[in-house]
C-alpha atoms as a PDB file:
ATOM      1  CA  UNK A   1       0.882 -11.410 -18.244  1.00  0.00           C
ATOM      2  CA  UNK A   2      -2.069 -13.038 -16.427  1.00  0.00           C
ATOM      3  CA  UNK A   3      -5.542 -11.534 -17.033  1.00  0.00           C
ATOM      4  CA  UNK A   4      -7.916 -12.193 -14.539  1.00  0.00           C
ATOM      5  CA  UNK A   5     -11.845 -10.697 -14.110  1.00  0.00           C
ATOM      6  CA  UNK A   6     -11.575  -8.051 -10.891  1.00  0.00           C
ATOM      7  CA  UNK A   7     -12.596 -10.634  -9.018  1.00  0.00           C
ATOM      8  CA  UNK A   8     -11.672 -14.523  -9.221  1.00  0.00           C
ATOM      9  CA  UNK A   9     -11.201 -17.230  -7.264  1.00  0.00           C
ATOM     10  CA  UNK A  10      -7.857 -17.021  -5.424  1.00  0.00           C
ATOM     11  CA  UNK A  11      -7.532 -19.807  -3.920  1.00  0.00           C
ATOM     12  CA  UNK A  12      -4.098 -21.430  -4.420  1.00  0.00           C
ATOM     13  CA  UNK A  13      -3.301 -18.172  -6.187  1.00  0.00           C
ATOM     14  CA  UNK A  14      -0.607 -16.199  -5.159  1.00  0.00           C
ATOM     15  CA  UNK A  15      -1.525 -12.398  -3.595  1.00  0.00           C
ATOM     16  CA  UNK A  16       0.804 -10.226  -2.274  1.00  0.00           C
ATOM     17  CA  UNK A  17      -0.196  -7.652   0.378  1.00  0.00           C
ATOM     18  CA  UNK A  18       2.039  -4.252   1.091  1.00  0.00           C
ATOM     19  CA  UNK A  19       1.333  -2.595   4.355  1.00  0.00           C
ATOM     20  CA  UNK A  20       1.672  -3.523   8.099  1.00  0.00           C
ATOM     21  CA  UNK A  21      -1.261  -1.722   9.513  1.00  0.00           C
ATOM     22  CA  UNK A  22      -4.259  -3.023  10.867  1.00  0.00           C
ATOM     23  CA  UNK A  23      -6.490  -2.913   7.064  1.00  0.00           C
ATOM     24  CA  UNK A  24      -3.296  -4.831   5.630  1.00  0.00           C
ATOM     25  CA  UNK A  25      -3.704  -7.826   8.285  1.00  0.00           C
ATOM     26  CA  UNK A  26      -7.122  -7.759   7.746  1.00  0.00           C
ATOM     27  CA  UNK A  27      -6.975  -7.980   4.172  1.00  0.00           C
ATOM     28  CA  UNK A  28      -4.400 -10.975   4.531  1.00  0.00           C
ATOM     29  CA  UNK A  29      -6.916 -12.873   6.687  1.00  0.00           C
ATOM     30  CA  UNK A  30      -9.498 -12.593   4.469  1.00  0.00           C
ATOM     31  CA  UNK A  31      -6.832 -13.834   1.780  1.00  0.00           C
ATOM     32  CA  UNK A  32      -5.935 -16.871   3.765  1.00  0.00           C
ATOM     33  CA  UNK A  33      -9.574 -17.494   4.487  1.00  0.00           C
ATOM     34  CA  UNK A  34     -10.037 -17.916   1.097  1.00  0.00           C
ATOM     35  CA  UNK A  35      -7.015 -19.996   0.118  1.00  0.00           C
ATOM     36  CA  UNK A  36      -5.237 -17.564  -0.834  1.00  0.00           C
ATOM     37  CA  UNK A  37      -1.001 -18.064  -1.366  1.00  0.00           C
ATOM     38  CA  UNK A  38      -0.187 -14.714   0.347  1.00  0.00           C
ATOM     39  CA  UNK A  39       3.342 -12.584   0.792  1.00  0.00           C
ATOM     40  CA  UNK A  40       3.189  -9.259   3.084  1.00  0.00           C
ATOM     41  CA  UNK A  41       6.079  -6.643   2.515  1.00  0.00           C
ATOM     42  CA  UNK A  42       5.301  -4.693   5.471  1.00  0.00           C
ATOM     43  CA  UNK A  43       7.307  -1.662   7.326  1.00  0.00           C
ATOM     44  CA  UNK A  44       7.999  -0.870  10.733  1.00  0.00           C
ATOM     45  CA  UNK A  45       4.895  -1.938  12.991  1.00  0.00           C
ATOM     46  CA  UNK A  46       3.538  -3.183  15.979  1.00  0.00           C
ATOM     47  CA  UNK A  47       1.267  -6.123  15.004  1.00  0.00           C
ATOM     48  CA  UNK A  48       1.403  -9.689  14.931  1.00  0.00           C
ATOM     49  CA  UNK A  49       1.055 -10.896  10.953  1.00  0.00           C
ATOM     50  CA  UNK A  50      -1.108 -14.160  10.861  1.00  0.00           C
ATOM     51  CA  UNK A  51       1.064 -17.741  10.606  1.00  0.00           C
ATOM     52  CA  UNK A  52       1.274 -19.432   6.984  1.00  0.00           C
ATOM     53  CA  UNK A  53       2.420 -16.525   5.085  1.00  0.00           C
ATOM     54  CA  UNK A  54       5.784 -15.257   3.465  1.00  0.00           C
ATOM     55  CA  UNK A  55       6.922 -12.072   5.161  1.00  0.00           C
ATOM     56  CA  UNK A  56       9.196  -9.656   3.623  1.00  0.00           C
ATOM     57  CA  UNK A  57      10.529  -6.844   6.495  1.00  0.00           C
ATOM     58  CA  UNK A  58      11.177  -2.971   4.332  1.00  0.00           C
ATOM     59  CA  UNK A  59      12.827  -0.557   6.902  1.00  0.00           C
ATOM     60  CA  UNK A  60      12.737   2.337   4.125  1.00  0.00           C
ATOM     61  CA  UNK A  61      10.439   3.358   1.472  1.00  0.00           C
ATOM     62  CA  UNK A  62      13.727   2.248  -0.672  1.00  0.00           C
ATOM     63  CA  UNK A  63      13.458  -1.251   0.407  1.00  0.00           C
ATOM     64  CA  UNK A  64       9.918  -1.680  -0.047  1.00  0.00           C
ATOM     65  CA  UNK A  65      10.044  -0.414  -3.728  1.00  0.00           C
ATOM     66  CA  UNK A  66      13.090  -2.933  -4.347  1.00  0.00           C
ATOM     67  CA  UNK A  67      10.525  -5.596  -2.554  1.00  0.00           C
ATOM     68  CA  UNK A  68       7.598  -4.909  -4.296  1.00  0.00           C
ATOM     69  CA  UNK A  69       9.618  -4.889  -7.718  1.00  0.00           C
ATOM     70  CA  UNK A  70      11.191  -8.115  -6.948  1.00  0.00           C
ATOM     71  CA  UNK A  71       8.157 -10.249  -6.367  1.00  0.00           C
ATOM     72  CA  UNK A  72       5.360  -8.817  -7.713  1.00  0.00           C
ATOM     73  CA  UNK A  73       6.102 -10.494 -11.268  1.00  0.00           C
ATOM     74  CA  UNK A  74       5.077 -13.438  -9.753  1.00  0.00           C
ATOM     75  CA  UNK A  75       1.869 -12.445  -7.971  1.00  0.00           C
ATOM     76  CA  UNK A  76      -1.727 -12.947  -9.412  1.00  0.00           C
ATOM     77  CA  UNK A  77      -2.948  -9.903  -7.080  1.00  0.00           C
ATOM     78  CA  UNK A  78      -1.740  -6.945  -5.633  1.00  0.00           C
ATOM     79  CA  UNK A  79      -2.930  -5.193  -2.974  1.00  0.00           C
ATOM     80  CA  UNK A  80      -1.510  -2.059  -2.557  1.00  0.00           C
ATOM     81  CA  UNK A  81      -2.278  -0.324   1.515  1.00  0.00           C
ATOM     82  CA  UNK A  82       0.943   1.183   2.935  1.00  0.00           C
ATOM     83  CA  UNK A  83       1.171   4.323   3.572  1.00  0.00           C
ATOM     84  CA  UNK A  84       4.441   5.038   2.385  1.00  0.00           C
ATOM     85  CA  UNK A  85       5.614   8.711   2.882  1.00  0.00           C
ATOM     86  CA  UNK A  86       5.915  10.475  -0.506  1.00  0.00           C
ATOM     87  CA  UNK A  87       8.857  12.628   0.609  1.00  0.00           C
ATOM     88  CA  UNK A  88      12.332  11.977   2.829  1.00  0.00           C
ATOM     89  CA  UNK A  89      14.976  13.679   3.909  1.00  0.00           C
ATOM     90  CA  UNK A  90      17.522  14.714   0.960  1.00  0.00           C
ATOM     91  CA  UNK A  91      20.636  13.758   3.775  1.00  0.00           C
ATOM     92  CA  UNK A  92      20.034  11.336   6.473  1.00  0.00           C
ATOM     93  CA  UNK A  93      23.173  12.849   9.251  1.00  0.00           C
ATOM     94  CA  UNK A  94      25.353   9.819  10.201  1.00  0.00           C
ATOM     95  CA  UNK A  95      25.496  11.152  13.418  1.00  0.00           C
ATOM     96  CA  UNK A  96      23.009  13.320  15.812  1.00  0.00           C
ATOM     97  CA  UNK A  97      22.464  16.306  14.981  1.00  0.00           C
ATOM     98  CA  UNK A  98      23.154  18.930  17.995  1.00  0.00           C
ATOM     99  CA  UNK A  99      20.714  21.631  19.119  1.00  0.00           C
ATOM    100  CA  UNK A 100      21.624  24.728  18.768  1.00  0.00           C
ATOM    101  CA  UNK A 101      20.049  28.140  18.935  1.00  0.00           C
ATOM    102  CA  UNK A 102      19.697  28.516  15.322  1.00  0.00           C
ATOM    103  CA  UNK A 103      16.198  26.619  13.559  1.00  0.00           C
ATOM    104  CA  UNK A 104      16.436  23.834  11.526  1.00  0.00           C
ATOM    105  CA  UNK A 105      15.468  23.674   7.821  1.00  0.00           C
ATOM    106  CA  UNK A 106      15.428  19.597   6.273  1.00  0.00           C
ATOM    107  CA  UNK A 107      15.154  19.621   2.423  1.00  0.00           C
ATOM    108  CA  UNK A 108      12.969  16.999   1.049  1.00  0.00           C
ATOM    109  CA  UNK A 109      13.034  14.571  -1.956  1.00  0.00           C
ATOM    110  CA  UNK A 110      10.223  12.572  -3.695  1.00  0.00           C
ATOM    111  CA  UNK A 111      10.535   8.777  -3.219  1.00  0.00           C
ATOM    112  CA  UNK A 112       9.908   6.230  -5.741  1.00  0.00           C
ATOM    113  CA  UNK A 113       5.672   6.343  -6.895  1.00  0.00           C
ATOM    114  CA  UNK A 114       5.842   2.221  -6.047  1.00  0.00           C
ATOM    115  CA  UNK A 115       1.666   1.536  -6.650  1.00  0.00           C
ATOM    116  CA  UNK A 116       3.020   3.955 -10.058  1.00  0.00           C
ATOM    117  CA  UNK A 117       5.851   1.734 -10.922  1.00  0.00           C
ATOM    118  CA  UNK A 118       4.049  -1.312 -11.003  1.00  0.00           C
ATOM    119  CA  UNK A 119       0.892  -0.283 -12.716  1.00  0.00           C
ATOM    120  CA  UNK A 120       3.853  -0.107 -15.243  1.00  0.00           C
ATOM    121  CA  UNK A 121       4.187  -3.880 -15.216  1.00  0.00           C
ATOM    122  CA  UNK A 122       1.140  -4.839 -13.730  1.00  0.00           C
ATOM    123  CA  UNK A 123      -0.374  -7.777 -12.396  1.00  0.00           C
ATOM    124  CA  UNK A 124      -3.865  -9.580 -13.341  1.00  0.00           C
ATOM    125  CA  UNK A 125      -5.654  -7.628 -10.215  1.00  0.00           C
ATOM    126  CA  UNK A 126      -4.239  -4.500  -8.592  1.00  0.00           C
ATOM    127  CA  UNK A 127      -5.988  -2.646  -6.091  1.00  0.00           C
ATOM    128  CA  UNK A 128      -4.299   0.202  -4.661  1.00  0.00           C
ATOM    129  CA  UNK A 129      -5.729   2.987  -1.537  1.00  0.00           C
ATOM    130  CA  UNK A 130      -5.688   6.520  -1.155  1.00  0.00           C
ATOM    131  CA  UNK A 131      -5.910   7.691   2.507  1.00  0.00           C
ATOM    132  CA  UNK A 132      -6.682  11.496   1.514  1.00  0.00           C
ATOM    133  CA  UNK A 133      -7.655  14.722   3.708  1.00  0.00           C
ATOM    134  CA  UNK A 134      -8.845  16.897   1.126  1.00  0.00           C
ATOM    135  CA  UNK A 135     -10.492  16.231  -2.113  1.00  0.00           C
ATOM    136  CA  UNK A 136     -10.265  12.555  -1.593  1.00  0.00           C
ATOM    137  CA  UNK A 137     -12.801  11.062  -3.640  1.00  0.00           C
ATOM    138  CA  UNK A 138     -11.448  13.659  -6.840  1.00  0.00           C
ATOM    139  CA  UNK A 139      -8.105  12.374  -5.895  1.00  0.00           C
ATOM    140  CA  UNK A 140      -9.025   8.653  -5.396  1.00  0.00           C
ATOM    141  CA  UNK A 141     -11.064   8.605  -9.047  1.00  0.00           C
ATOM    142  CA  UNK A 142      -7.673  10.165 -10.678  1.00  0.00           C
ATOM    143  CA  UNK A 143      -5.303   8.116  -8.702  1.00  0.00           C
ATOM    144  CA  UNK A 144      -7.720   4.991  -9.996  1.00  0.00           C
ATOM    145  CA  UNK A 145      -7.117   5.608 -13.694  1.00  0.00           C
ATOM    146  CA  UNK A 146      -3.723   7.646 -13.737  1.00  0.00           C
ATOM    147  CA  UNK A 147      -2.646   4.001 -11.784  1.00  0.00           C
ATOM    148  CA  UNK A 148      -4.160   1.554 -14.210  1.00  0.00           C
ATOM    149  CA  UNK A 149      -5.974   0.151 -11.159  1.00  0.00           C
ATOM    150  CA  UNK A 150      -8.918  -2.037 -11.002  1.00  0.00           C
ATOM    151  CA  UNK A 151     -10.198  -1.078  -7.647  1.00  0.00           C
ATOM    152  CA  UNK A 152      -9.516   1.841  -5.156  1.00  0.00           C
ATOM    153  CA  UNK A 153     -10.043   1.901  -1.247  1.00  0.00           C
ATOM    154  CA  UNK A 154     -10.460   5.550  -0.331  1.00  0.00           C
ATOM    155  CA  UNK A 155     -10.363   6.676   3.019  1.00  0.00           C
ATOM    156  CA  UNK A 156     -11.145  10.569   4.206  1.00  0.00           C
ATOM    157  CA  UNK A 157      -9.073   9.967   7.288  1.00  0.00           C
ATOM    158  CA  UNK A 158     -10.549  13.281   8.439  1.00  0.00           C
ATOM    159  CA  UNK A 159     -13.703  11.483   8.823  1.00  0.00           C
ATOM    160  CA  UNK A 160     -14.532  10.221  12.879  1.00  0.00           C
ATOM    161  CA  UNK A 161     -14.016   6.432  12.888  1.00  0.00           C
ATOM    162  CA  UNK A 162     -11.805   6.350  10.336  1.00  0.00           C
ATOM    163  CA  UNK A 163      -7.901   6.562   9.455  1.00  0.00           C
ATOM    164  CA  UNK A 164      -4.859   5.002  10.758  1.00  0.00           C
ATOM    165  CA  UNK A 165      -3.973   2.476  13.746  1.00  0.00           C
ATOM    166  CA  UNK A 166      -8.009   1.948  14.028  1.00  0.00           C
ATOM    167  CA  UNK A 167      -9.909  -0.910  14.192  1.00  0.00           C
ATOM    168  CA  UNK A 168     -12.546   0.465  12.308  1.00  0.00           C
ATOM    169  CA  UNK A 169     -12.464   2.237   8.826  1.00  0.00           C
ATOM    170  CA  UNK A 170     -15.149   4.187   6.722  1.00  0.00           C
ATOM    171  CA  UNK A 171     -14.305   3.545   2.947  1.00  0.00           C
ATOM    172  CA  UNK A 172     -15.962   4.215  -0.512  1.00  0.00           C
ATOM    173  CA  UNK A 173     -14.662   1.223  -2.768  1.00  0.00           C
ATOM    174  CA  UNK A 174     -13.956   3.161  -6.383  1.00  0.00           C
ATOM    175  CA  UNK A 175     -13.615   0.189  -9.421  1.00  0.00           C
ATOM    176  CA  UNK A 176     -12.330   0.717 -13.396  1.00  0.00           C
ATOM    177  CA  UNK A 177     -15.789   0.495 -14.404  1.00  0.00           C
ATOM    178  CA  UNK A 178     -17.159   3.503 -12.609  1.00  0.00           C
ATOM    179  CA  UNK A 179     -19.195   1.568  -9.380  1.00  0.00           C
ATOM    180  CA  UNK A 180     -18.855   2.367  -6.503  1.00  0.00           C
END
């Protein structure tokens, strides 16, 4: 493994970015700015990824676990901002599902921890965000050393001016060594 200081020149370095929102784009231009080598694995979205990088589509939260396992190994940097959904449905109906006039009751399993997995196996720099309603910063200072991070990104996207599908964001920046 590749050790790194927090923060080192990438340039010619490969990064890999996970997310397909509007921070994740951001974060990949300021990446490529800087000469960075840069792979997205990004979900579903609406927005137009900047040219010169490697793109890696994940329909589920399935596929972007079996992406982010398969070429993180060879990444100097990971930056971890999707917002993948912690739970899905237990059955996924292979055909629609009929209303009736009784309710309907969807049991829910966990999906994979990904930012959990690969603190397992971790790169040189991984950064990872915690987009959090209540208790954030608690929850962002645990998620930080439970995830063998060196940086955190928390967002309290209760906060006006900040959360998803903005083009603005209010953040507190969390690192290993306790600044902030």
């Amino acid at each position: 493994m590749r050790h790194y200081p927090a923060f080192f020149d990438i340039k010619g370095r490969p990064c890999l970015v996970v997310g397909g929102g509007a921070a994740a784009l951001g974060k990949i231009r300021l990446l490529r700015r800087a000469g960075a080598d840069v792979t997205l694995i990004a979900g579903p979205n609406h927005l137009m990824p900047p040219r010169n990088i490697t793109i890696v589509p994940a329909l589920t939260a399935d596929d972007m676990h079996q992406a982010v396992t398969q070429h993180a190994a060879d990444q100097d940097a990971v930056i971890m901002a999707a917002a993948v959904a912690d739970y899905r449905p237990k059955t996924i109906a292979d055909q629609k599902i009929k209303k009736g006039t009784a309710s309907l009751s969807l049991e829910m399993e966990k999906t994979t921890d990904i930012l959990k997995a690969l603190s397992e196996c971790r790169p040189a720099v991984l950064v990872g965000f915690a987009a959090e309603t209540t208790d954030g910063l608690a929850y962002a200072q645990k998620k930080l050393i439970e995830k063998n991070l060196d940086m955190i990104v928390y967002n309290d996207v209760t906060d006006e001016g900040a959360g998803f599908d903005m083009d603005t964001n209010i953040v507190t920046v969390l690192h290993r060594d306790g600044r902030q």
